[in-house]
N, C-alpha and C. Protein backbone atom coordinates (compact mmCIF):
# COMPACT_ATOMS: atom_id res chain seq x y z
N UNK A 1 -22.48 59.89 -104.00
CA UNK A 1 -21.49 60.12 -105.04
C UNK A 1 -20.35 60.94 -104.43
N UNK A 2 -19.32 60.30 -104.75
CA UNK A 2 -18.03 61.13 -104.08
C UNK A 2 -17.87 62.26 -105.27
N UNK A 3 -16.99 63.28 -104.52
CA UNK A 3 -16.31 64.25 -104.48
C UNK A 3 -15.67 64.17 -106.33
N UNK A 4 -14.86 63.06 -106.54
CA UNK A 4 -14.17 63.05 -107.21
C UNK A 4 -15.00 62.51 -108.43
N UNK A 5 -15.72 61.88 -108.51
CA UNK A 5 -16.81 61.37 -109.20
C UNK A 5 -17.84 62.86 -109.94
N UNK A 6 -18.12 63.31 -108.91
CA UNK A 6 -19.00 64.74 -109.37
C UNK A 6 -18.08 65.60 -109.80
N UNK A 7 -16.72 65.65 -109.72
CA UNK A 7 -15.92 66.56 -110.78
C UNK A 7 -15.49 66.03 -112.16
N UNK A 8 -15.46 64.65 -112.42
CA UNK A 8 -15.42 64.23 -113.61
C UNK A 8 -16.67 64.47 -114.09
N UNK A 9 -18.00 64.19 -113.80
CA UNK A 9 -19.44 64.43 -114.51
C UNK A 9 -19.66 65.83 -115.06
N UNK A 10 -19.15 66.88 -114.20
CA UNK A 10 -18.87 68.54 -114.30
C UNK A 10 -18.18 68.60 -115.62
N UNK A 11 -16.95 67.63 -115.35
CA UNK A 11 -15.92 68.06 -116.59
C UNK A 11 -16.37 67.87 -118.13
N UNK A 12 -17.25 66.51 -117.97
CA UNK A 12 -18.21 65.65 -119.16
C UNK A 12 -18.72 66.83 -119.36
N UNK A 13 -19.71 67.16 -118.65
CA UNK A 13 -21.02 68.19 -118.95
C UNK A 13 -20.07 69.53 -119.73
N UNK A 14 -19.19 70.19 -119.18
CA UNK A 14 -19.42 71.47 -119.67
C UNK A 14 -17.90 70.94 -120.88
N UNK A 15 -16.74 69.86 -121.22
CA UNK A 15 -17.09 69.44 -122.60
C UNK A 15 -18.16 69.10 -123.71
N UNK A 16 -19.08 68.61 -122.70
CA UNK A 16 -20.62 68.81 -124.19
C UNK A 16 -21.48 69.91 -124.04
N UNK A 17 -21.46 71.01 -123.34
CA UNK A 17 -21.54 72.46 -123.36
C UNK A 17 -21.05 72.80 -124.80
N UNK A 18 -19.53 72.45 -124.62
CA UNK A 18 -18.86 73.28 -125.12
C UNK A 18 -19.44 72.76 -126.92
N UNK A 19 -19.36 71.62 -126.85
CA UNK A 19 -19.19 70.71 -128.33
C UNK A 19 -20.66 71.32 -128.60
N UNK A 20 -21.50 71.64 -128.04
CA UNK A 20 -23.11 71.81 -128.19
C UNK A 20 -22.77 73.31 -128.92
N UNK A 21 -21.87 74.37 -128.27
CA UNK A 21 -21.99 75.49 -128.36
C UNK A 21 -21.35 75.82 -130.53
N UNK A 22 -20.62 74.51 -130.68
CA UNK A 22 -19.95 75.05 -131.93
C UNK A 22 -20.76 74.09 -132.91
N UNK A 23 -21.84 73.23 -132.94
CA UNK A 23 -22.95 72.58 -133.55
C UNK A 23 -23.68 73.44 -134.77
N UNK A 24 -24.13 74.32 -134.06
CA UNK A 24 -24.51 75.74 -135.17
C UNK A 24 -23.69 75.85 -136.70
N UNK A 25 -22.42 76.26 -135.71
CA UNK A 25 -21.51 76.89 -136.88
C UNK A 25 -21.18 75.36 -137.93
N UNK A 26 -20.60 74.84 -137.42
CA UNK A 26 -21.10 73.07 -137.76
C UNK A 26 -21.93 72.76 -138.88
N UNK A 27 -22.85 72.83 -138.52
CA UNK A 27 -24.53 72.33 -139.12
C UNK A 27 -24.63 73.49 -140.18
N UNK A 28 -24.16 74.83 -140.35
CA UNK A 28 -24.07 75.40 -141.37
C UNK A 28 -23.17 75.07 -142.51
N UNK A 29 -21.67 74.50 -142.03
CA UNK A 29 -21.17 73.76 -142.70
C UNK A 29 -21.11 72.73 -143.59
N UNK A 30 -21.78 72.04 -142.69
CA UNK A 30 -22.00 70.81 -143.46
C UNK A 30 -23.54 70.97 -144.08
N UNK A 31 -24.29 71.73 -144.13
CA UNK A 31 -25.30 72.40 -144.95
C UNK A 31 -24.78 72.54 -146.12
N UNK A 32 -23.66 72.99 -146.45
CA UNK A 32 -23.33 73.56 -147.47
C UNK A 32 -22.61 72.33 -148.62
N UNK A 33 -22.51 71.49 -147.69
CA UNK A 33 -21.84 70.48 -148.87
C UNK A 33 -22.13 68.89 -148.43
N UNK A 34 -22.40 68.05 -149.59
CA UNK A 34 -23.00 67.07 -150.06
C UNK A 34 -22.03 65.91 -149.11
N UNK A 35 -20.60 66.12 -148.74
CA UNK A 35 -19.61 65.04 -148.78
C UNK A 35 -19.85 65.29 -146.92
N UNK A 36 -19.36 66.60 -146.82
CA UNK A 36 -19.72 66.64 -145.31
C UNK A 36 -21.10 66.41 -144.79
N UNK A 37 -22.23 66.32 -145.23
CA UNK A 37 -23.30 66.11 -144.39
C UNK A 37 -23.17 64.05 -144.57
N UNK A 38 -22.86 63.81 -144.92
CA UNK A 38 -22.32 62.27 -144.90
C UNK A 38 -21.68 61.93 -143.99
N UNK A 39 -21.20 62.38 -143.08
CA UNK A 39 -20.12 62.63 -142.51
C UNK A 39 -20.86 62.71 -141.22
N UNK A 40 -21.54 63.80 -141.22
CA UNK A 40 -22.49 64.26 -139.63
C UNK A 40 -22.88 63.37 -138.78
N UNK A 41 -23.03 61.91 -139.16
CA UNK A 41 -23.19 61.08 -138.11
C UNK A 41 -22.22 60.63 -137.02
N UNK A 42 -21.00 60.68 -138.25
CA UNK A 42 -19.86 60.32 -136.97
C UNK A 42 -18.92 61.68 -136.11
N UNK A 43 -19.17 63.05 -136.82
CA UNK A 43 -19.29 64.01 -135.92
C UNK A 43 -20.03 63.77 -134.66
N UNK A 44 -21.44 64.15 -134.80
CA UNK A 44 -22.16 63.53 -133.77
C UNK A 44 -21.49 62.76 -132.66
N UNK A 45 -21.26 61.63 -132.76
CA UNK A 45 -20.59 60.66 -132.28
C UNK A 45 -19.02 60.78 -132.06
N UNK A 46 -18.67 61.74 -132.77
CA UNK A 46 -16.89 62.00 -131.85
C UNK A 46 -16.97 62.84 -131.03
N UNK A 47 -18.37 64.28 -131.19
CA UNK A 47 -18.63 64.71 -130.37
C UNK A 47 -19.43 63.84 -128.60
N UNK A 48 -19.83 63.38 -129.05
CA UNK A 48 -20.21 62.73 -127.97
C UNK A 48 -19.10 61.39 -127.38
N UNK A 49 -17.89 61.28 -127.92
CA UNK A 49 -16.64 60.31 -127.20
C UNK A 49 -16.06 61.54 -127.07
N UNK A 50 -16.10 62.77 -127.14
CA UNK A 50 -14.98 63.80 -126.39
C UNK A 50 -15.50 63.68 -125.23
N UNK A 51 -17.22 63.98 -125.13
CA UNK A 51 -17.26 64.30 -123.43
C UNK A 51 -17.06 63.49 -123.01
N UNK A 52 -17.22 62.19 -122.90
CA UNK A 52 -17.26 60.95 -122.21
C UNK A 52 -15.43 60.75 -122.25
N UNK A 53 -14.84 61.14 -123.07
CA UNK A 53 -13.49 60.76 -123.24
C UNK A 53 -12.99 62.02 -121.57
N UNK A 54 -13.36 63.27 -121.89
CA UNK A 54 -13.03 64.11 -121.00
C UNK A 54 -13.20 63.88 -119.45
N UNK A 55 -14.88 63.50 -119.82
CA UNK A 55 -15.13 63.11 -117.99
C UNK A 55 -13.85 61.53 -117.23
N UNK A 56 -13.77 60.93 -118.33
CA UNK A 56 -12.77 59.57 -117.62
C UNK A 56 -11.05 60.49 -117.33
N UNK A 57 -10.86 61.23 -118.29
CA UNK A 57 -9.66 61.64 -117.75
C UNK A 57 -9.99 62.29 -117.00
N UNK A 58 -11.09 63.36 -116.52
CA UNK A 58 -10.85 63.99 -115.48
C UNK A 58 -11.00 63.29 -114.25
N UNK A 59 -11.49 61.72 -114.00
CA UNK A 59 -11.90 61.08 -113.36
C UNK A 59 -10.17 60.75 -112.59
N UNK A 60 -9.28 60.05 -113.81
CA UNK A 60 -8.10 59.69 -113.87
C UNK A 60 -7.11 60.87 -112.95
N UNK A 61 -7.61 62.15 -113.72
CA UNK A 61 -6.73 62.98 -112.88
C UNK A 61 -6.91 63.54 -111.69
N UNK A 62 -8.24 63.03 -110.60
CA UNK A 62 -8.49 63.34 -109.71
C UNK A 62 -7.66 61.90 -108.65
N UNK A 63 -7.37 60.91 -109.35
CA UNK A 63 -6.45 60.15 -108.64
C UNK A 63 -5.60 60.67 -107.72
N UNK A 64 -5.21 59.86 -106.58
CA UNK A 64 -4.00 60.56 -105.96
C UNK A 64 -2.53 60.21 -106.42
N UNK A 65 -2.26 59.35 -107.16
CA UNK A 65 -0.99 58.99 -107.99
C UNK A 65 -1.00 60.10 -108.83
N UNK A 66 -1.84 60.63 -109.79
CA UNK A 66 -1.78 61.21 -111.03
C UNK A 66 -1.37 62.67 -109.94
N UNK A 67 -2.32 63.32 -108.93
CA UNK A 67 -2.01 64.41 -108.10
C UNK A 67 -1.11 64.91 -107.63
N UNK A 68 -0.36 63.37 -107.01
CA UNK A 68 1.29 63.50 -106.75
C UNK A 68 2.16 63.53 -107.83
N UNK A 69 2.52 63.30 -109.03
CA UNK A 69 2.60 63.61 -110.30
C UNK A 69 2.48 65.37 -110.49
N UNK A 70 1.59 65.65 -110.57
CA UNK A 70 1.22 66.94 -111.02
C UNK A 70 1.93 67.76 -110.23
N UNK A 71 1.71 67.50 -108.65
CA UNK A 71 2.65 68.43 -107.75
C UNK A 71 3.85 68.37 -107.97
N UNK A 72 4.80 67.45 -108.28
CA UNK A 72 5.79 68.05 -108.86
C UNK A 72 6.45 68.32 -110.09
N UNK A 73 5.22 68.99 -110.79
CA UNK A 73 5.50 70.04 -111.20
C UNK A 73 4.94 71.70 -110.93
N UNK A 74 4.27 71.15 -110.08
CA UNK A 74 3.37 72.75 -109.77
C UNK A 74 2.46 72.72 -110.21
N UNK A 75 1.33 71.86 -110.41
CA UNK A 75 0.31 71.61 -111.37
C UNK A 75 -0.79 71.11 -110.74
N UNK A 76 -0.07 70.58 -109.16
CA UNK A 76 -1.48 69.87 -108.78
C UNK A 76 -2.40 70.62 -107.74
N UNK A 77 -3.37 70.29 -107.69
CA UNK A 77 -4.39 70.94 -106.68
C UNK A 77 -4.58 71.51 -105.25
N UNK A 78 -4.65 72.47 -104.64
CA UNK A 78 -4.83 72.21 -103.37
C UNK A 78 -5.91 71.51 -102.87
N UNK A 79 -5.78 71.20 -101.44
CA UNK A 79 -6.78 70.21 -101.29
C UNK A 79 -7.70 71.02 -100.52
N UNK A 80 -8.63 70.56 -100.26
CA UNK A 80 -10.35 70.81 -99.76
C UNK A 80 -10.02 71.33 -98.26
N UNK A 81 -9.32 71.14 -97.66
CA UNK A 81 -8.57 71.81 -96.13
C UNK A 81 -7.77 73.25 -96.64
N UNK A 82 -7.08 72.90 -97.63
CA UNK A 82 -6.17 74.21 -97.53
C UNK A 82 -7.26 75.71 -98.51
N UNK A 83 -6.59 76.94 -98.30
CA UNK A 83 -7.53 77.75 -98.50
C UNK A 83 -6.69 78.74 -99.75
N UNK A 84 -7.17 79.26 -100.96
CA UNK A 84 -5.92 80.06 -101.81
C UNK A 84 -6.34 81.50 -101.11
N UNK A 85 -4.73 81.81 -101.04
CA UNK A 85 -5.11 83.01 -100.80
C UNK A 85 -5.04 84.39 -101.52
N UNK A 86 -6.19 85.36 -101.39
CA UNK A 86 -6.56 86.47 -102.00
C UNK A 86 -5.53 86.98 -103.19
């Protein structure tokens, strides 16, 4: 698995970290009312097309078109040779 591949899967994962982390507060919500727990299935399920939505763009933005893009504006990455310094 390349490089660029295992940073989109990273990006997936800790978007459904994140979507996992606000489920709670969520699920108390829609506890509370009849119209929203109707509803909870396709939560569920938008939660789960964010990560998958997240990991493809981050996939997209590890491109080198999209990279050269970004650099000019100051946005894009250094690369795996160069080092930031302190």
């Amino acid at each position: 698995m390349n490089a660029k591949t295992k940073r989109a899967i990273r990006t997936a994962l800790q978007t459904f970290v994140a979507v996992v982390a606000v489920v709670p507060a969520l699920a108390a919500v829609i506890a509370d009312s009849t119209a929203l727990a109707a509803a909870a299935p396709w939560a569920v399920a938008a939660a789960a097309t964010a990560a998958g939505a997240a990991g493809i763009v981050a996939r997209l933005m590890a491109s080198p078109v999209v990279e050269q893009i970004l650099d000019r504006f100051g946005l894009g990455l250094t690369s795996d040779k160069e080092t930031l310094a302190p």
